[in-house]
N, C-alpha and C. Protein backbone atom coordinates (compact mmCIF):
# COMPACT_ATOMS: atom_id res chain seq x y z
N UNK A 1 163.07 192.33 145.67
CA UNK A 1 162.77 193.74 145.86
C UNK A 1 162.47 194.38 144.50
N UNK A 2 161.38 195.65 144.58
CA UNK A 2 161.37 196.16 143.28
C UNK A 2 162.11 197.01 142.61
N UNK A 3 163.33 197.20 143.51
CA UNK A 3 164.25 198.24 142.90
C UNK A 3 165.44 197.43 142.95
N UNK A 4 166.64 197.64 141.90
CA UNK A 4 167.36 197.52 141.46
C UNK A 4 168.49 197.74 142.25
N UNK A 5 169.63 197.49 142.68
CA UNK A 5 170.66 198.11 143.13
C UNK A 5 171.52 199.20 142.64
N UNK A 6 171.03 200.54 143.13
CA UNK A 6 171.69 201.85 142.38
C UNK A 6 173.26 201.61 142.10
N UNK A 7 173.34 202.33 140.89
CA UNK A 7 174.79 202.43 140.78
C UNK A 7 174.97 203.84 140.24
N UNK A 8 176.40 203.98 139.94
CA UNK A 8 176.54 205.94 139.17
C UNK A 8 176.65 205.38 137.97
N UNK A 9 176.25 206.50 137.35
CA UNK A 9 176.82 205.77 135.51
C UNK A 9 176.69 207.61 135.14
N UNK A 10 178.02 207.20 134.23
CA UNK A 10 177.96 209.49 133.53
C UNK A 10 177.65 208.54 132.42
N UNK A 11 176.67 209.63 132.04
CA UNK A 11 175.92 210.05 130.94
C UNK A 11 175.98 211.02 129.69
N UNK A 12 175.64 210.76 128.63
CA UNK A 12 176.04 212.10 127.39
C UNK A 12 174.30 213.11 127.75
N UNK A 13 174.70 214.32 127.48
CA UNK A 13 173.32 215.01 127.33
C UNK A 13 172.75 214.72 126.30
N UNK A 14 170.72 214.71 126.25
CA UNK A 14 170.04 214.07 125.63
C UNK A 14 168.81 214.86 125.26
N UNK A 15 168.73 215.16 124.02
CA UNK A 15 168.00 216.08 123.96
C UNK A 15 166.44 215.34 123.55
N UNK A 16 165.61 215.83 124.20
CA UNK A 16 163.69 215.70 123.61
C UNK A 16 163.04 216.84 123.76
N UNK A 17 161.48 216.63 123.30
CA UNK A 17 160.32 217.53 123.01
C UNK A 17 159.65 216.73 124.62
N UNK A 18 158.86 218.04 124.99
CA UNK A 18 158.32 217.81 126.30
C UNK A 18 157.20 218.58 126.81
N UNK A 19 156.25 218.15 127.50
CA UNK A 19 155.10 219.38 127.80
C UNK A 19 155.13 219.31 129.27
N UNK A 20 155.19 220.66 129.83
CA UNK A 20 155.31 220.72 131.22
C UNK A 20 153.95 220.62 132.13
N UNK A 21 153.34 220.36 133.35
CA UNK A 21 152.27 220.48 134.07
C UNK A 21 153.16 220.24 135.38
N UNK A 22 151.67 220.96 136.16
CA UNK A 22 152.20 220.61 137.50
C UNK A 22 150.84 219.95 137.59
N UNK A 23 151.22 218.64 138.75
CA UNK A 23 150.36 217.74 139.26
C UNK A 23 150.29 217.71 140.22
N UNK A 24 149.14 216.74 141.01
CA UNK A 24 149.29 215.84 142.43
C UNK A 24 149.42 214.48 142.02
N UNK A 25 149.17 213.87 143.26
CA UNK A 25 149.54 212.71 143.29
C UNK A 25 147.88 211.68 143.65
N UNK A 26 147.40 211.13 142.87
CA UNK A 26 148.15 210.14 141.85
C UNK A 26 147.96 211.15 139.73
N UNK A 27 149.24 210.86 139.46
CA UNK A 27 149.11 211.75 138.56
C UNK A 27 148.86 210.67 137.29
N UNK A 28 148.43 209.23 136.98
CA UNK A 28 148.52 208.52 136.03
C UNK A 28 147.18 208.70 134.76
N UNK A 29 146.47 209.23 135.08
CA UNK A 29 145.62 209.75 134.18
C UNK A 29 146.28 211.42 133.46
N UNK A 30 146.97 211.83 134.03
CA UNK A 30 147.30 213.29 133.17
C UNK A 30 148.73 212.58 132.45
N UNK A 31 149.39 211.39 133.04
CA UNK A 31 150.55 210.80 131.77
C UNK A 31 149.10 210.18 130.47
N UNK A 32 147.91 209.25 131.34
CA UNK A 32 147.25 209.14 130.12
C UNK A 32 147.25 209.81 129.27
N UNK A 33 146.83 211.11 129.02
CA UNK A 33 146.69 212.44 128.26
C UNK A 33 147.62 212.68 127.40
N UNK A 34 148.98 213.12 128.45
CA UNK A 34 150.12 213.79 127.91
C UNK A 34 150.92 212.79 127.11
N UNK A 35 151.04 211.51 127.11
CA UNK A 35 151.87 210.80 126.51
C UNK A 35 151.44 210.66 125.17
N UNK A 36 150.38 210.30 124.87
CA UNK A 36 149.93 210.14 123.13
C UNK A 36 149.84 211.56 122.74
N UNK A 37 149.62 212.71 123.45
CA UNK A 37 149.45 213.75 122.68
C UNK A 37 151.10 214.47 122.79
N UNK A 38 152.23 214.05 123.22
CA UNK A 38 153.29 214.44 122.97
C UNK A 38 154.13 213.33 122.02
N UNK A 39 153.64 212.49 121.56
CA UNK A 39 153.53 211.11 120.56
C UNK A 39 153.12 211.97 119.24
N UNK A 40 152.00 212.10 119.18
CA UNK A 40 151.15 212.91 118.05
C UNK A 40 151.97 213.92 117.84
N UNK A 41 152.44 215.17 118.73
CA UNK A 41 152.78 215.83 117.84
C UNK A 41 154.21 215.94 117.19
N UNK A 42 155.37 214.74 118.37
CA UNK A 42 156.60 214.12 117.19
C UNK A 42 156.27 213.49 115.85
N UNK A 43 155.18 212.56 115.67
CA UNK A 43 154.75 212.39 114.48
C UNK A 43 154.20 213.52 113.40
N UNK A 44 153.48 214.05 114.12
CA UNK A 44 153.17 215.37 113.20
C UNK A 44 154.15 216.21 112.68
N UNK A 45 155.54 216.13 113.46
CA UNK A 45 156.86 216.80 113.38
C UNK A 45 157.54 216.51 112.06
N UNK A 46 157.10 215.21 111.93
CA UNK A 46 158.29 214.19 111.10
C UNK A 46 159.67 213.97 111.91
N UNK A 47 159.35 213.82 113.46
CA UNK A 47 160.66 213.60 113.83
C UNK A 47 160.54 212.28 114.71
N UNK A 48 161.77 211.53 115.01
CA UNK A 48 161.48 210.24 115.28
C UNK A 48 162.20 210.27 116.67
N UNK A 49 161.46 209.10 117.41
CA UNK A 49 161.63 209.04 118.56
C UNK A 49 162.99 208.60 119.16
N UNK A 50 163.95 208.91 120.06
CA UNK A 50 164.99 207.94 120.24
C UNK A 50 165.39 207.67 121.71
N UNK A 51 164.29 207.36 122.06
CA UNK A 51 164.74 206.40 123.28
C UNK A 51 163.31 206.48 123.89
N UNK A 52 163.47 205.34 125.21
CA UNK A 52 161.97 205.56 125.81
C UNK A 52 161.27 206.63 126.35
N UNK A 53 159.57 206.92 126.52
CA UNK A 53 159.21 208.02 127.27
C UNK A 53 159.79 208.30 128.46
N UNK A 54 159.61 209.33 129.32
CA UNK A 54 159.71 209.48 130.41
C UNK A 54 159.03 210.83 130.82
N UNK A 55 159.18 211.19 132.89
CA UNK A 55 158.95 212.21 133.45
C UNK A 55 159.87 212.54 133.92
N UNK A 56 160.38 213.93 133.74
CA UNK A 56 161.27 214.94 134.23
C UNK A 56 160.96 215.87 135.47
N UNK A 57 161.03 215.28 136.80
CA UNK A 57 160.61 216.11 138.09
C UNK A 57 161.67 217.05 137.70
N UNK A 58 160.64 218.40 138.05
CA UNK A 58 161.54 219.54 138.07
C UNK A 58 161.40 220.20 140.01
N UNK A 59 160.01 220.51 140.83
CA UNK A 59 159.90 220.75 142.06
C UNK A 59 158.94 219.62 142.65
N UNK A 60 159.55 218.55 143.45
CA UNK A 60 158.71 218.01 144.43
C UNK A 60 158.56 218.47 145.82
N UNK A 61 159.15 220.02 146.25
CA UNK A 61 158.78 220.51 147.31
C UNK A 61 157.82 220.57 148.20
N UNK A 62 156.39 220.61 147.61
CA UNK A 62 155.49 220.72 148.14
C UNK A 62 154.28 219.74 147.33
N UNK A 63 153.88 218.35 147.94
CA UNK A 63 153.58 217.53 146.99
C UNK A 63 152.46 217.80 146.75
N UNK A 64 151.54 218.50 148.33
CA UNK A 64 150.14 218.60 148.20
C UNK A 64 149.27 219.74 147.47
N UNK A 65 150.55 221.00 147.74
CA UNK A 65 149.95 221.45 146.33
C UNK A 65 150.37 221.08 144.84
N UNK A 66 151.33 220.36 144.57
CA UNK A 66 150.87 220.06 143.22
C UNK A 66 153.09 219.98 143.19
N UNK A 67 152.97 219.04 141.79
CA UNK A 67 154.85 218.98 142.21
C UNK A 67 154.78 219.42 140.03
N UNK A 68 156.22 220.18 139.79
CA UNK A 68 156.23 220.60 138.57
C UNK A 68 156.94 219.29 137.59
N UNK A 69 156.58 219.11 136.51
CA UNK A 69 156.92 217.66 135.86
C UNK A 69 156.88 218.45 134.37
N UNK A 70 157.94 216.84 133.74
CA UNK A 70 158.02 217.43 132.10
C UNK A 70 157.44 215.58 131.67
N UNK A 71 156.52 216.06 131.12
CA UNK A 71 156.09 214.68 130.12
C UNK A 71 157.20 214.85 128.67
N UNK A 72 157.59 213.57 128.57
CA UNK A 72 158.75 213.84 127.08
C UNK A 72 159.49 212.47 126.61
N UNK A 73 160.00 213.06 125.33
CA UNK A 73 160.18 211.82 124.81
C UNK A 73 161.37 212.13 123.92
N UNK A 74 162.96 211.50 124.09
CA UNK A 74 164.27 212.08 123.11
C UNK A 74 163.75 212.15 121.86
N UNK A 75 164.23 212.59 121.29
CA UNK A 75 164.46 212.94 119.74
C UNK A 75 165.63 213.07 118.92
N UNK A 76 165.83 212.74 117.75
CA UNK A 76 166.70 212.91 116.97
C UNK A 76 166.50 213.90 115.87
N UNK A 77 167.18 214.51 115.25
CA UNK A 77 167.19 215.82 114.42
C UNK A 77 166.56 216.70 115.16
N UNK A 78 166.48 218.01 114.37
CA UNK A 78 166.23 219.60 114.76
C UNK A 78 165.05 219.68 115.27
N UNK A 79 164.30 220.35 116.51
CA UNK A 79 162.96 220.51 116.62
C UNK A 79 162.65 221.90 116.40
N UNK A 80 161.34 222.32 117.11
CA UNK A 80 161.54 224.04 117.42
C UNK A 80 159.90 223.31 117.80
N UNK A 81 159.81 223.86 119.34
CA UNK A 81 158.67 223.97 120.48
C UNK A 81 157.90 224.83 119.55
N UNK A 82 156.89 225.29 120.53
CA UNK A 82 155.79 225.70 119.96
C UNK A 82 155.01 226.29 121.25
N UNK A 83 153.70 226.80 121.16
CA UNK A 83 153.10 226.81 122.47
C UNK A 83 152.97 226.08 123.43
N UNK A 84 153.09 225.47 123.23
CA UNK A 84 152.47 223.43 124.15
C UNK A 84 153.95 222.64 124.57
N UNK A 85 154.60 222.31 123.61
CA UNK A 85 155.71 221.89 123.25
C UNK A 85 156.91 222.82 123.50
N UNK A 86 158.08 222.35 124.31
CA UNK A 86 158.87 222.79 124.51
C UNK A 86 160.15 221.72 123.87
N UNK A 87 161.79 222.48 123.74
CA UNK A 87 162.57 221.53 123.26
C UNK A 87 163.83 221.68 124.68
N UNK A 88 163.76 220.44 124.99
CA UNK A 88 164.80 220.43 126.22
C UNK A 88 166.19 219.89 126.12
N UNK A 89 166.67 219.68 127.17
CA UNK A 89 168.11 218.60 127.26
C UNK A 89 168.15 218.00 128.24
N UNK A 90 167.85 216.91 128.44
CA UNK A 90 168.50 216.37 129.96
C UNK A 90 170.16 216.44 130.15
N UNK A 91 170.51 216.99 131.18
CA UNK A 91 172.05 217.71 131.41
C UNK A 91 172.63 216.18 131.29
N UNK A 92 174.15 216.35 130.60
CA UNK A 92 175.42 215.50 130.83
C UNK A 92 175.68 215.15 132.14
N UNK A 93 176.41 214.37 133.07
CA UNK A 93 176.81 213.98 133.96
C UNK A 93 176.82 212.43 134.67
N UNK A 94 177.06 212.90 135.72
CA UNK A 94 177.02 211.61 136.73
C UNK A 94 176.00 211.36 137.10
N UNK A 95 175.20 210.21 136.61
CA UNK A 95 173.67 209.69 137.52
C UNK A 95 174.08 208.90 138.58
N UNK A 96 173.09 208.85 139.59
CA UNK A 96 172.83 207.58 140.17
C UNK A 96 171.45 207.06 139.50
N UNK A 97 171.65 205.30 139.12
CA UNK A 97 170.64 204.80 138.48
C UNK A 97 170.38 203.57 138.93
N UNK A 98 168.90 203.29 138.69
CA UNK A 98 168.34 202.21 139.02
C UNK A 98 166.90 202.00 138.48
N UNK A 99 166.88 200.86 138.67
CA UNK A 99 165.07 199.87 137.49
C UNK A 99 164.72 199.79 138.70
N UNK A 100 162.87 199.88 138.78
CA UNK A 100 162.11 199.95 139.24
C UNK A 100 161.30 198.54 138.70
N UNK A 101 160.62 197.29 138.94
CA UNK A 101 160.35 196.50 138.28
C UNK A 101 158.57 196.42 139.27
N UNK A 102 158.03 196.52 138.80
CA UNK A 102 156.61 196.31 139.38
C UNK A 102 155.68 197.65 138.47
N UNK A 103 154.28 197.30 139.19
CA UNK A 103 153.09 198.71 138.54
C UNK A 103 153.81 200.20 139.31
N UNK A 104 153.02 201.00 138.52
CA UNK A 104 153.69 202.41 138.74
C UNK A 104 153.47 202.56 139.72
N UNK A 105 152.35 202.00 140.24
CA UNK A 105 151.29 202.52 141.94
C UNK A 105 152.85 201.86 142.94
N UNK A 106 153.83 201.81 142.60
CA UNK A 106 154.43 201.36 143.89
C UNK A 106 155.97 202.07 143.24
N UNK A 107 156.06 203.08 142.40
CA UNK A 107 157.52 203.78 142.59
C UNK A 107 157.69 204.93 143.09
N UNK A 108 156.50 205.55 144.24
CA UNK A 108 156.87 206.25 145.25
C UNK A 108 157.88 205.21 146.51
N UNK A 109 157.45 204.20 146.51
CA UNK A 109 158.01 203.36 147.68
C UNK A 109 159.50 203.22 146.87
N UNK A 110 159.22 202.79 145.89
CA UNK A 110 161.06 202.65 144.84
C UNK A 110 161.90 204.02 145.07
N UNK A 111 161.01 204.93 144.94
CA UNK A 111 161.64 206.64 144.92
C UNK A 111 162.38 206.53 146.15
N UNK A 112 161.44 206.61 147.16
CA UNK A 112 161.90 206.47 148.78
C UNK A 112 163.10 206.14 148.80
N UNK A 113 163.09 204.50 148.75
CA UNK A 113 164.02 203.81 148.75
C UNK A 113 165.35 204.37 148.14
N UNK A 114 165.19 204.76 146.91
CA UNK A 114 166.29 205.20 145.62
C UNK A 114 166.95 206.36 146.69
N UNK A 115 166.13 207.35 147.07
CA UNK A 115 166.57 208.72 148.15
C UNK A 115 167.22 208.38 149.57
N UNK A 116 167.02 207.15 149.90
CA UNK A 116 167.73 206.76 150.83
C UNK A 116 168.63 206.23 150.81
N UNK A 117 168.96 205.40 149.82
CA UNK A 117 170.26 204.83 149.05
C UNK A 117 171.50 206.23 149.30
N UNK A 118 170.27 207.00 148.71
CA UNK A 118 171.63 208.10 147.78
C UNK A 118 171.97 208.92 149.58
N UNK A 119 171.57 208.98 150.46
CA UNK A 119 171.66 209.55 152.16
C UNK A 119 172.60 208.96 152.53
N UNK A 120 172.20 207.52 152.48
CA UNK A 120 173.51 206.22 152.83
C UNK A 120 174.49 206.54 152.58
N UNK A 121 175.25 206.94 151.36
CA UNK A 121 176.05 206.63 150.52
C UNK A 121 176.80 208.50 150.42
N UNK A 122 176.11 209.10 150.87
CA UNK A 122 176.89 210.58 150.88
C UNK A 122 176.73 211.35 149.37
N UNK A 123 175.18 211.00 148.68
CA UNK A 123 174.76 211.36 147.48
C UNK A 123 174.66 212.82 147.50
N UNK A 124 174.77 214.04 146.92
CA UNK A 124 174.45 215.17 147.05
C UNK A 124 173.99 215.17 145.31
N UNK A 125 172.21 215.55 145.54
CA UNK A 125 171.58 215.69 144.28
C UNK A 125 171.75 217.00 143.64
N UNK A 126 172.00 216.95 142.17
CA UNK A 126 172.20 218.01 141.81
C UNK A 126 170.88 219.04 141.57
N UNK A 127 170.60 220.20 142.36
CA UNK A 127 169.27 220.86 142.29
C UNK A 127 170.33 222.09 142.22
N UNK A 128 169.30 223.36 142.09
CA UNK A 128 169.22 224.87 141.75
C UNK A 128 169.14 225.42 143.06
N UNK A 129 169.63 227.14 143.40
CA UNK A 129 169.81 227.62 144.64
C UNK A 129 168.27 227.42 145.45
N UNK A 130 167.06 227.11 144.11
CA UNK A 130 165.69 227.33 144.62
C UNK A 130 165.32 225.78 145.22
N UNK A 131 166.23 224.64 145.16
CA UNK A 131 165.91 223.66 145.53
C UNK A 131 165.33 222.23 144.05
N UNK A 132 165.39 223.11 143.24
CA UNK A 132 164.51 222.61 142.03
C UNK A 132 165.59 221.62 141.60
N UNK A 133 164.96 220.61 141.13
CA UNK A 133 166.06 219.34 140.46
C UNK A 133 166.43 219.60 139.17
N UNK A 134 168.02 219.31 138.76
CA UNK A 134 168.45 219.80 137.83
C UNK A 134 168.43 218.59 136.60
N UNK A 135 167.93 217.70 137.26
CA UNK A 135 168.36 216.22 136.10
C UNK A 135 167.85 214.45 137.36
N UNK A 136 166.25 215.12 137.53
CA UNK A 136 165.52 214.11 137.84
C UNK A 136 164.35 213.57 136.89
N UNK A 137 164.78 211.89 136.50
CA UNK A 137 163.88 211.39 135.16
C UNK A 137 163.86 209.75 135.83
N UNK A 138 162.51 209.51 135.33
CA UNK A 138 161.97 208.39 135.63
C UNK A 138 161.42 208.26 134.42
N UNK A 139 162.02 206.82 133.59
CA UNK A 139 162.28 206.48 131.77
C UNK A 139 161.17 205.42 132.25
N UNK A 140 159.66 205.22 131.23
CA UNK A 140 159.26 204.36 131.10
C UNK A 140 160.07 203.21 129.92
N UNK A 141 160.47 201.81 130.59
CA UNK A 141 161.14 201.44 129.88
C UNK A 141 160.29 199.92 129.09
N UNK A 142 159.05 199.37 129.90
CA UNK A 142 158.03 198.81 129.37
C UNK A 142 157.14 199.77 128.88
N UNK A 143 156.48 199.42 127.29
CA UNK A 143 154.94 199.87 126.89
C UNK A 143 154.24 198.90 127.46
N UNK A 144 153.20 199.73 128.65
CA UNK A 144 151.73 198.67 129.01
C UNK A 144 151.06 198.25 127.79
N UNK A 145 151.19 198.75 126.80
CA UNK A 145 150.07 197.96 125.36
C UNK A 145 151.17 197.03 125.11
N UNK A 146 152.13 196.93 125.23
CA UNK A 146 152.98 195.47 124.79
C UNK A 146 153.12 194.36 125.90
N UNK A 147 152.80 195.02 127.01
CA UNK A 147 153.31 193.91 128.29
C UNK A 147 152.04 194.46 129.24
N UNK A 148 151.04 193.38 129.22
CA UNK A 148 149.80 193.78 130.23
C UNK A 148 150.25 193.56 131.53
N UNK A 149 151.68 192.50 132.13
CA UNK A 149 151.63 191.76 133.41
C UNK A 149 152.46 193.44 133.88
N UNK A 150 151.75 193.68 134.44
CA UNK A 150 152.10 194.76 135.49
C UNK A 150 153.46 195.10 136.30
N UNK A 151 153.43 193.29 136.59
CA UNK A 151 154.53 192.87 137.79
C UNK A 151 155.86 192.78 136.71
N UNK A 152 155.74 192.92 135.20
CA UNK A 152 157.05 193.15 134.63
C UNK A 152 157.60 194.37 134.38
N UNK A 153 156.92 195.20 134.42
CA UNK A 153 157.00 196.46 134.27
C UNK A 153 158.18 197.14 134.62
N UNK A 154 158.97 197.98 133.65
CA UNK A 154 160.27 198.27 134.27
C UNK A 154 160.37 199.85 133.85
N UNK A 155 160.44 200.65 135.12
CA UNK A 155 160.91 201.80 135.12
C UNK A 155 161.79 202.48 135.59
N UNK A 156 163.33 202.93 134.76
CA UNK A 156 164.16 203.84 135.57
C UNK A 156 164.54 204.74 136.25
N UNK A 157 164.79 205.06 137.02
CA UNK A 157 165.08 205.99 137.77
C UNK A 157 166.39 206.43 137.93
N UNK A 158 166.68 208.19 137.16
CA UNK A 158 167.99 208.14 137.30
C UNK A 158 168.27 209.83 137.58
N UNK A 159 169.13 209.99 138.65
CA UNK A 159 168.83 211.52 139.19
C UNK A 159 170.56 211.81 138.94
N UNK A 160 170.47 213.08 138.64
CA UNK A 160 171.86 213.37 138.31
C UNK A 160 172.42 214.08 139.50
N UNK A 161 173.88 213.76 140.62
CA UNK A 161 174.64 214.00 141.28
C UNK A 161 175.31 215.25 140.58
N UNK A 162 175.71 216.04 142.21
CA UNK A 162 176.31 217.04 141.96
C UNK A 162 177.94 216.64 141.72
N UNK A 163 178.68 217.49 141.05
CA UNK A 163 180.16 217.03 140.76
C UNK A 163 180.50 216.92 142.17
N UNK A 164 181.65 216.10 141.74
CA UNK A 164 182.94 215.87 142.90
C UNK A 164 183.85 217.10 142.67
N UNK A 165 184.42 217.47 143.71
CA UNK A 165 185.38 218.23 143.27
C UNK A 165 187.13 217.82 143.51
């Protein structure tokens, strides 16, 4: 299977630089775009990267008009956004997590899957009164310029749970 067996894992909060869009689906030509030019301008920063890229779903409510996303990448030392560029945190907590191992064209079916896991299991995702996700990220954890075979390809998926009480 291409997904991983979810587990919880708490997490420290993690701060990166990020540019927001809203998309449709298939959105892999606007990561074309956004990924080297949010690359470029940490380099232009003088600030260095610390950990893999990723996308930050913020509303997948309504897919067909368009769902809200953060292209981004952690960082270490001080930033300060800009017009384009924003400076975020992915929140502290409890994830549920799991690797995605195949091409991107198949981690809606991984997503699925990952959302049904978390139904099974009595998951309550942590979102906003508006429905909006508070700490949904999918970490590219292969570079395609380092690894052409597709079928190795590994991407995480890790959505942050609401507390227990």
């Amino acid at each position: 299977m291409p997904l991983s067996e979810p587990s919880f894992a708490d997490r420290p909060a993690r701060r990166y630089v990020g540019i927001k869009a809203t998309v449709t689906i298939p959105f892999g030509a606007t990561l074309d775009r956004l990924f080297p030019e949010i690359f470029g301008w940490v380099g232009a920063q003088g600030l260095t990267p610390s950990g893999a890229p990723f996308v930050r779903y913020y509303d997948t409510s309504d897919m067909a008009r368009g769902i809200e996303i953060e292209v981004g990448v952690p960082v270490d030392g001080a930033a300060a956004g800009d017009e384009r560029v924003s400076v975020g945190e992915i929140p502290a907590g409890r994830y549920v997590v799991a690797v995605h191992t195949g091409p991107y064209d198949a981690l809606m079916e991984s997503t699925r899957a990952f959302l049904e896991w978390g139904k099974q299991n009595g998951v309550t995702w942590a979102q906003d009164g508006a429905g909006r996700w508070l700490g949904r990220v999918e970490t590219y954890l292969t570079n395609p310029a380092e690894q052409p075979d597709q079928a190795r390809w590994e991407t995480e998926l890790a959505f942050l749970t609401e507390p227990r009480g």
